[in-house]
Protein backbone atom coordinates (compact mmCIF):
# COMPACT_ATOMS: atom_id res chain seq x y z
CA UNK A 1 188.86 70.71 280.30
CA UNK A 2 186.98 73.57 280.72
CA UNK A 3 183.78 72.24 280.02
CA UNK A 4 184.25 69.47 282.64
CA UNK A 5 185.17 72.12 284.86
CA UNK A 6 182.10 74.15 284.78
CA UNK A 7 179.93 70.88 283.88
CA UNK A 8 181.25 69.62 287.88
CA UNK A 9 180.28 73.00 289.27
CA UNK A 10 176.91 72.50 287.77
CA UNK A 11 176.52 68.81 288.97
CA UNK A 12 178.06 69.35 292.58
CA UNK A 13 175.28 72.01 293.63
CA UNK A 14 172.45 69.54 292.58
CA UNK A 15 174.25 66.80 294.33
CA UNK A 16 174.46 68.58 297.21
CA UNK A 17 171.02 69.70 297.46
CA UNK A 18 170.13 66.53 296.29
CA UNK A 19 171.33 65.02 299.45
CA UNK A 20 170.03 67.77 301.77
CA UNK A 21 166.45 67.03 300.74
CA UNK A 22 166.80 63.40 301.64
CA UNK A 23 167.28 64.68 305.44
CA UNK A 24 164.60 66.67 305.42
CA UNK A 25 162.13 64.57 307.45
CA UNK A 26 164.96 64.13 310.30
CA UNK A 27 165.63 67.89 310.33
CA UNK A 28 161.44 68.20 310.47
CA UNK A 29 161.10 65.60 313.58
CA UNK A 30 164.16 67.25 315.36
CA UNK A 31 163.18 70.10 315.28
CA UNK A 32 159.34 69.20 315.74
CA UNK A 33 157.53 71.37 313.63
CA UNK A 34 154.62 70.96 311.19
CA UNK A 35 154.52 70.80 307.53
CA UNK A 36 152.92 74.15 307.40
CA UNK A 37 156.00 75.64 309.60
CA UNK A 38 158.48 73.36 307.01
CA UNK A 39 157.20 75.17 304.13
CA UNK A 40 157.41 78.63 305.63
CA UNK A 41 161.50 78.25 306.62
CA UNK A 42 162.06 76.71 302.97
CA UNK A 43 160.35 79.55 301.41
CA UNK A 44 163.76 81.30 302.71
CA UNK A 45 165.94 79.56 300.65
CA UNK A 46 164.41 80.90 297.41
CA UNK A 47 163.87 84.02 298.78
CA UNK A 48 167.33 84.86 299.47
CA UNK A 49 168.39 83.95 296.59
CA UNK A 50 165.88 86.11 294.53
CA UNK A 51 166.30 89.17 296.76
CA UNK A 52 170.27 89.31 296.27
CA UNK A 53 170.14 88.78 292.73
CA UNK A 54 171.08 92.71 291.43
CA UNK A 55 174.12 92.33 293.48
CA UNK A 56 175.40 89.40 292.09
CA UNK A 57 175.99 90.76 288.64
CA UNK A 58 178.36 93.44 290.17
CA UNK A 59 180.25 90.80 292.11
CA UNK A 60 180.96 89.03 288.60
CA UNK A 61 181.91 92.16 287.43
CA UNK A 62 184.36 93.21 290.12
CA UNK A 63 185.95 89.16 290.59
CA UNK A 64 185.44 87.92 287.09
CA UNK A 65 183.53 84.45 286.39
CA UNK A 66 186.15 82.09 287.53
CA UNK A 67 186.49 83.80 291.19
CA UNK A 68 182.73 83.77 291.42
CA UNK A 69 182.09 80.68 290.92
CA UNK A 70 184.68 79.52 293.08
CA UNK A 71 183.14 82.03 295.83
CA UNK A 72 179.70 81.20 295.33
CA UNK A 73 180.18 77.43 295.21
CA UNK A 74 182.65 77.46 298.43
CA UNK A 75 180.06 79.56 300.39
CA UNK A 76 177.66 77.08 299.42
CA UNK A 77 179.63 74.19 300.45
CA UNK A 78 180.13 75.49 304.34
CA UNK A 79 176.46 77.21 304.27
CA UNK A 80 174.48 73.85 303.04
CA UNK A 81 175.85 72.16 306.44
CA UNK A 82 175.09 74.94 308.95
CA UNK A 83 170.53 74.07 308.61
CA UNK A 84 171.56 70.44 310.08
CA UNK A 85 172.97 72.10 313.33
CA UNK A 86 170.04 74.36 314.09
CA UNK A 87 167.71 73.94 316.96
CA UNK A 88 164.92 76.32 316.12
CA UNK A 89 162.67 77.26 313.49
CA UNK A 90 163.70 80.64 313.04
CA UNK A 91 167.14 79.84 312.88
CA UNK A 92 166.90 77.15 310.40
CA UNK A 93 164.98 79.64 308.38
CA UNK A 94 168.00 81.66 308.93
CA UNK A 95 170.22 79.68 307.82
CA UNK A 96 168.47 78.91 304.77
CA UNK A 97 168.31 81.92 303.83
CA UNK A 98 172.28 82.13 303.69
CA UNK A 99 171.92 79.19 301.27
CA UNK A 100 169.63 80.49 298.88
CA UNK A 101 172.26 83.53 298.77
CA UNK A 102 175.25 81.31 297.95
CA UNK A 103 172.96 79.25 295.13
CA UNK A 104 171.85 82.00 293.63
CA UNK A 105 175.33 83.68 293.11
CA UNK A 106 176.83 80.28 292.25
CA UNK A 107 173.93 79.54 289.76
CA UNK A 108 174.40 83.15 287.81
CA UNK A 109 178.44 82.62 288.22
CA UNK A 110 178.27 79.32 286.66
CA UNK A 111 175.68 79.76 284.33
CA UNK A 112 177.87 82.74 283.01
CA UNK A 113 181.01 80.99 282.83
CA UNK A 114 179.28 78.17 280.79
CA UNK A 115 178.70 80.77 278.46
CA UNK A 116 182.01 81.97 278.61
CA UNK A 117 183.18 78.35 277.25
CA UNK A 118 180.82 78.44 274.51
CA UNK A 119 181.85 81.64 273.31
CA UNK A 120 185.71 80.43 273.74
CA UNK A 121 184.99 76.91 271.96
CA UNK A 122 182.42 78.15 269.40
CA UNK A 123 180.13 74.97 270.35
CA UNK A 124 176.93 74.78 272.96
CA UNK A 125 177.52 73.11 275.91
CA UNK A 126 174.45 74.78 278.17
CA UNK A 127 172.59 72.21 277.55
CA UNK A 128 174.28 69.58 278.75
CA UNK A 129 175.44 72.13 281.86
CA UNK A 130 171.78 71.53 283.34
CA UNK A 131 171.59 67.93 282.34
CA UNK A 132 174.45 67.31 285.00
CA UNK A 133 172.56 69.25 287.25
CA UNK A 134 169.63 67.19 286.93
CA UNK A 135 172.17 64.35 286.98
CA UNK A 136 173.28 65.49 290.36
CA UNK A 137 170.18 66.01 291.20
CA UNK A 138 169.61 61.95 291.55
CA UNK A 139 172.93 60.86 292.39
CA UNK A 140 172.55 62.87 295.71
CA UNK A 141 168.70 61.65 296.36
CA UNK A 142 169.86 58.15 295.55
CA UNK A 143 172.63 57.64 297.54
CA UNK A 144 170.91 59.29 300.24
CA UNK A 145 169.15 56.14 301.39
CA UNK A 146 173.11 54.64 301.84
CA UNK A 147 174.08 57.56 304.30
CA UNK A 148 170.76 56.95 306.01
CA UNK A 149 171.18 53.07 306.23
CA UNK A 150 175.09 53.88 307.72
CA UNK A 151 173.13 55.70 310.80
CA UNK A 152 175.46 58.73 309.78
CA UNK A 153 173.88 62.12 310.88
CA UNK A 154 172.39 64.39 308.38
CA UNK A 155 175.22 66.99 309.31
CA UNK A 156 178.14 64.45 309.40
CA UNK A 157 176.32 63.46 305.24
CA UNK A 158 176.17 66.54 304.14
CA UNK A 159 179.53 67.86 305.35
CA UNK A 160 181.25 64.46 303.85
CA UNK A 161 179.61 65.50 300.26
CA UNK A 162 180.91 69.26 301.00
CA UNK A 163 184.03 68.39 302.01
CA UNK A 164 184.92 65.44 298.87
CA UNK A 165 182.82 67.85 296.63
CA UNK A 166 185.48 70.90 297.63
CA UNK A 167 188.69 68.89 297.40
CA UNK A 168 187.60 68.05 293.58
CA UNK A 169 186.69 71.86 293.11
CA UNK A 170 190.29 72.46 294.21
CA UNK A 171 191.56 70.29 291.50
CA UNK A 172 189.48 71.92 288.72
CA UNK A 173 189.23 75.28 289.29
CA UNK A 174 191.44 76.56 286.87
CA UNK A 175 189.88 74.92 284.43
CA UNK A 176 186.87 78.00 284.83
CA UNK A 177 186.75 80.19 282.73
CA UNK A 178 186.60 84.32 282.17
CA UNK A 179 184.81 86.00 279.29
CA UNK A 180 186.77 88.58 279.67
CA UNK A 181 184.01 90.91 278.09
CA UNK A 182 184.79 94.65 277.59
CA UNK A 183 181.23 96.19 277.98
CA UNK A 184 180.78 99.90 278.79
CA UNK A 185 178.79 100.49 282.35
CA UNK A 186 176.28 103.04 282.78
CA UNK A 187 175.75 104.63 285.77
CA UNK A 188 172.07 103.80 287.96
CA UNK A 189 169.92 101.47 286.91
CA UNK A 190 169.20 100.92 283.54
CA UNK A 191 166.57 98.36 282.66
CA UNK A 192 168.11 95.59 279.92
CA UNK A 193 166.92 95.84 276.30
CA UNK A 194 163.65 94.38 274.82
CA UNK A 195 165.02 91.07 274.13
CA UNK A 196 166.42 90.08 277.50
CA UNK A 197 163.49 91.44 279.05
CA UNK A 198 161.78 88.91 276.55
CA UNK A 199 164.05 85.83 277.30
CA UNK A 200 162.92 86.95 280.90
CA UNK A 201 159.19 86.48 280.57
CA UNK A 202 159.59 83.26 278.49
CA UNK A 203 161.83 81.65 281.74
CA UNK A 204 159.54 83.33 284.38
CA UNK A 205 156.54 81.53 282.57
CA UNK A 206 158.32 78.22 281.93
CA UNK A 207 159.89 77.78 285.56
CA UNK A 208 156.48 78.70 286.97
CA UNK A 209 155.47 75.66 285.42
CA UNK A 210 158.39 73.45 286.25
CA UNK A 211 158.29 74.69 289.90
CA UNK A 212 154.68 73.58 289.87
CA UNK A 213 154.97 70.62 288.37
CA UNK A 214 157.27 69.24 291.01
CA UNK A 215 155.27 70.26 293.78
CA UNK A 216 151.72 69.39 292.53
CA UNK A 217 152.19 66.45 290.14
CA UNK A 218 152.11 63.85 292.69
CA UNK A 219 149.12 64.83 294.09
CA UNK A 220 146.99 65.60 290.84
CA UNK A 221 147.81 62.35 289.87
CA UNK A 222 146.53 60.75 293.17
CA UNK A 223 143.56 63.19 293.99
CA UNK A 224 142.33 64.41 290.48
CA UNK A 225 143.23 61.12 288.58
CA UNK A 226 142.78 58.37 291.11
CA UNK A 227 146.24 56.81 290.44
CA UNK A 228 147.51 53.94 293.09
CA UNK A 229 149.99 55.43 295.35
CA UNK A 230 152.83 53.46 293.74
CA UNK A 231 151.84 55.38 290.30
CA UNK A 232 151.20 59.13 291.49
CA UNK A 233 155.06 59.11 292.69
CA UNK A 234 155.75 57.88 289.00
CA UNK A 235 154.85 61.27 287.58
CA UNK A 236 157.62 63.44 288.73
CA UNK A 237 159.94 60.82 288.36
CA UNK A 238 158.79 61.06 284.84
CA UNK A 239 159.38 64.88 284.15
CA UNK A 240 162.45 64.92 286.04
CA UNK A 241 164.30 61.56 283.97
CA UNK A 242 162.61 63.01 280.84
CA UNK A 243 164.08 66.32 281.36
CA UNK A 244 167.72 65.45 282.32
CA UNK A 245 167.60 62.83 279.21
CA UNK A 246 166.71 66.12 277.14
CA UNK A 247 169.11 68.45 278.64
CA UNK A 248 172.16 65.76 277.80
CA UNK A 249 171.09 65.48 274.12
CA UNK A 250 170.11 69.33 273.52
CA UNK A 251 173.38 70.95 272.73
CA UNK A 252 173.41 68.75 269.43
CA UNK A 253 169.96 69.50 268.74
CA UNK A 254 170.55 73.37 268.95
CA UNK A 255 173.85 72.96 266.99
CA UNK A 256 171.82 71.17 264.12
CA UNK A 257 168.54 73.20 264.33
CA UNK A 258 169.33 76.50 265.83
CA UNK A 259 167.85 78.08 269.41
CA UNK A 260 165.06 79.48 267.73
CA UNK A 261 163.38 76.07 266.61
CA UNK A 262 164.45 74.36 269.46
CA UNK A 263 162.86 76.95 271.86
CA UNK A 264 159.40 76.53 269.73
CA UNK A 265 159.72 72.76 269.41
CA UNK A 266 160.11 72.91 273.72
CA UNK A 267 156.83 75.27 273.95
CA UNK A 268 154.98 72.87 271.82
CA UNK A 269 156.08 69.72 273.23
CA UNK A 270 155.26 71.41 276.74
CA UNK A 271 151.92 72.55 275.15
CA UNK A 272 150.76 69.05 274.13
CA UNK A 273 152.30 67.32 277.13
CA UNK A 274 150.15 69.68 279.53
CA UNK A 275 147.10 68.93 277.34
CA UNK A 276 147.49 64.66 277.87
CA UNK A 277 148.23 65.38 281.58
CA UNK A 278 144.38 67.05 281.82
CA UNK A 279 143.03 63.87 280.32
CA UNK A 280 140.59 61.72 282.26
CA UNK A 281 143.46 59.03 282.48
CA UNK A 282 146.60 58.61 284.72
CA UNK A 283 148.41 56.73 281.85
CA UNK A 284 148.15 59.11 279.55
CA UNK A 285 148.75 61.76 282.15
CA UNK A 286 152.20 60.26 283.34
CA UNK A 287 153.10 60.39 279.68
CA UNK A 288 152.36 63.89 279.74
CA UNK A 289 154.23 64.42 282.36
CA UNK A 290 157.33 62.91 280.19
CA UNK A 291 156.69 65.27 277.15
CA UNK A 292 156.69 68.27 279.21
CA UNK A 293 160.13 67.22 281.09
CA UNK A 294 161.35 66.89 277.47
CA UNK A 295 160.10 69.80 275.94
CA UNK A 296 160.95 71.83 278.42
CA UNK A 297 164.46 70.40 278.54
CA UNK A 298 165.72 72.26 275.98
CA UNK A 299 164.20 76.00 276.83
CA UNK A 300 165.78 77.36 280.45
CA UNK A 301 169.50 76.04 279.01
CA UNK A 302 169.19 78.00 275.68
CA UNK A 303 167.61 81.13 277.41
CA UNK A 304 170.67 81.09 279.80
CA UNK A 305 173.11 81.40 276.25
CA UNK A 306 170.75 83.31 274.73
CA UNK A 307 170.51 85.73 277.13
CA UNK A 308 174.32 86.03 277.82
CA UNK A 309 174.61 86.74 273.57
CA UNK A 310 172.44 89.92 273.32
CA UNK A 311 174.43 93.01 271.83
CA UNK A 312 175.79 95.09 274.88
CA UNK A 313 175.01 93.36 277.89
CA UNK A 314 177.39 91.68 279.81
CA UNK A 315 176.41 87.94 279.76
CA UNK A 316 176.17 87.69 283.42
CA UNK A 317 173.23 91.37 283.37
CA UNK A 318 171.44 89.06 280.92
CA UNK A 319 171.94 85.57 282.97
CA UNK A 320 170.84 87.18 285.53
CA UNK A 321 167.58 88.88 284.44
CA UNK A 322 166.69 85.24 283.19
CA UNK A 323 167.85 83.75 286.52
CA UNK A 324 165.66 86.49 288.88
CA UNK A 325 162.91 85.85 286.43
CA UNK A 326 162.84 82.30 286.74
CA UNK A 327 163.33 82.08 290.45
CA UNK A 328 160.20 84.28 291.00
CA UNK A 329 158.30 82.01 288.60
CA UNK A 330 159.73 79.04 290.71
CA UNK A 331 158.99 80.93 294.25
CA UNK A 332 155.60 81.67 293.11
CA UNK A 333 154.59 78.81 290.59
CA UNK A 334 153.20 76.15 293.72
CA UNK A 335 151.81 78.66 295.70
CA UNK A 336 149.98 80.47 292.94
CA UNK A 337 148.42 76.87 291.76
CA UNK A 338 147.18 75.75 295.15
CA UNK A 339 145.54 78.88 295.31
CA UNK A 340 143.99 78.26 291.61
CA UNK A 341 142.93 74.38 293.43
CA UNK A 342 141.57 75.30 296.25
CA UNK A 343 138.94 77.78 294.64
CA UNK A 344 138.75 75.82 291.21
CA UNK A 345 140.36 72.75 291.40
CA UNK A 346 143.60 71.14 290.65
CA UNK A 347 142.97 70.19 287.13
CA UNK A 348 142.28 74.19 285.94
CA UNK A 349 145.66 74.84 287.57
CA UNK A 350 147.20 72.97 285.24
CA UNK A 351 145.02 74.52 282.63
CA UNK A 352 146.43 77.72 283.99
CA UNK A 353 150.06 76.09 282.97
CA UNK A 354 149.26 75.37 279.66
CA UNK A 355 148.10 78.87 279.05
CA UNK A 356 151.68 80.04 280.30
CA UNK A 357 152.96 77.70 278.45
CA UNK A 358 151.03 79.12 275.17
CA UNK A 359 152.36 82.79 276.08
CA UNK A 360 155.72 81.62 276.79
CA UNK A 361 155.50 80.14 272.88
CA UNK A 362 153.90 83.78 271.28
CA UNK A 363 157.11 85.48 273.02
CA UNK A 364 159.14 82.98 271.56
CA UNK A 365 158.04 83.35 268.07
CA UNK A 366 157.43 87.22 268.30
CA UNK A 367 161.29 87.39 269.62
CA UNK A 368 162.42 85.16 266.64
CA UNK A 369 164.73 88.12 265.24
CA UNK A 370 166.31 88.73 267.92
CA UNK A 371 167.02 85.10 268.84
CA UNK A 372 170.28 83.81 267.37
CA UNK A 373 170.79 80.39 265.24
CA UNK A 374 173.01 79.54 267.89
């Protein structure tokens, strides 16, 4: 029960946002502005949700897991449908800036009540947390185009999702769970120990990479690698099925092999995926593409657990130092590789990846007494 619970959570935000993007060239043409402009009011979404990220800890703290995960998610629900009613640029980057605020507390809520249930049932079930969210992920793209093809309105789509999406939450909710953790607070701020801070650098260099990946693969494939049109699209598709296929098989993995090899047998699968991706073929490249989805499948889930086990932190300080890590890696990841293209090409940028990538791996293994078998 409770894992379905927070499993739900986990799929109904990627559902959700899932079905926003699929509106996104309606909500462009409405409000007639240019990719450029597009870019700049999504940048908002990220941004609030990195900016707000000290203060969600102390709202988990004050309402307990359960309540803020209901509070995040609900807030999301209501602030998802408000971008589809704006009129102007600056306040649809206003309003996405609302909605990066209620992901980002429902993501470190929900991510610490996961951990919550594994500490409760003594088995992982992270893992398998994200793979719903990457299964969400596609069921809201894909039955996008059915919404689309019933001429409903991308408000009256979204708000249908929200509204079937919150009458289910209603059923579950007391199926969340507390940790009901006893930790002692220290006044001002007080940086978390070495091997958060650790956990931190490994997600900020690994989410870098993802959040590149999903904005640049298509268009390596096409530009660096001549691939068809039909075939460059195949790439993310590729890292994305790879990666939720992963994420619903890793809890088993980590229960058999521990967090520790699974986190160096991601970074190495990542490692050699990024290598075939810089090969001078877009076969062997979309295959790469695959092996890094599935290596890095299994990292960002056992981070989240790892980070919510260290000795005297409350698992949401250490969620959360992962979470604000790897939303600045995200935030930063595309922008940081066009810049790498545009003055050395597209291919070194991925060469740039790889080298996270290899870091990500020496933290990993220089961590690896810190890092719990489970």
């Amino acid at each position: 029960r409770e894992s379905r619970a927070v499993g739900f959570v986990f799929m109904s935000v990627a559902i959700l946002f899932g079905a926003w993007v699929t509106r996104l060239p309606e909500l462009k043409e409405r409000l007639a502005i240019s990719e450029g402009e597009l870019g700049l009011a999504l940048f908002a979404m990220p941004l609030g949700a990195t900016l707000l990220l000290p203060f969600y800890t102390r709202i988990i703290d004050a309402l307990g897991e359960r309540r803020s995960v209901l509070l995040g998610l609900t807030s999301f629900l209501v602030a998802i449908c408000i971008p589809n009613m704006m009129n102007s640029l600056p306040a649809f980057g206003l309003s996405l800036f609302f909605v990066g605020v209620a992901m980002g507390l429902t993501n470190v809520s929900m991510n610490a009540s996961a951990s919550a249930v594994e500490k409760h049932q003594k088995k992982a079930i992270m893992s398998s947390c994200h793979g719903f969210f990457s299964l969400g992920g596609m069921i809201g793209a894909a039955t996008g185009a059915l919404f689309i093809k019933a001429g409903m309105s991308p408000f009256a789509h979204i708000a249908v999702w929200s509204v079937l999406l919150g009458i289910i939450t209603l059923r579950i909710k007391n199926g969340l769970m507390n940790s009901h953790e006893q930790v002692e607070r220290s006044r001002g701020v007080k940086l978390p120990p070495k091997s958060v801070l650790g956990l931190a650098a490994v997600g900020f260099c690994i989410m870098l990479a993802e959040g590149a990946i999903t904005d640049w693969s298509t268009l390596y494939l096409r530009d660096s690698l001549s691939a068809p049109g039909t075939i460059a699209s195949l790439g993310f598709a590729a890292f994305a099925g790879f990666m939720a296929l992963g994420r619903f098989f890793g809890d088993q993995l980590v229960e058999k092999a521990g967090s520790l090899k699974m986190l160096i047998f991601g970074c190495l699968v990542g490692i050699v995926g990024l290598v075939l991706i810089q090969s001078a073929g877009y076969v062997t490249a979309l295959a790469g593409f695959g092996a890094v989805g599935l290596g890095f499948s299994v990292i960002v889930p056992t981070l989240f657990s790892q980070s919510a086990r260290q000795k005297g932190v409350k698992s949401s300080v250490g969620i959360a130092s992962v979470a604000s890590s790897g939303y600045l890696g995200l935030l930063i990841g595309p922008v940081l590789i066009g810049f790498v293209a545009e003055h050395w090409g597209l291919s070194h940028g991925f060469g740039f990846l790889t080298a996270l990538t290899c870091l990500a791996f020496l933290v990993v293994v220089g961590m690896r007494k810190s890092i719990g078998a489970r």
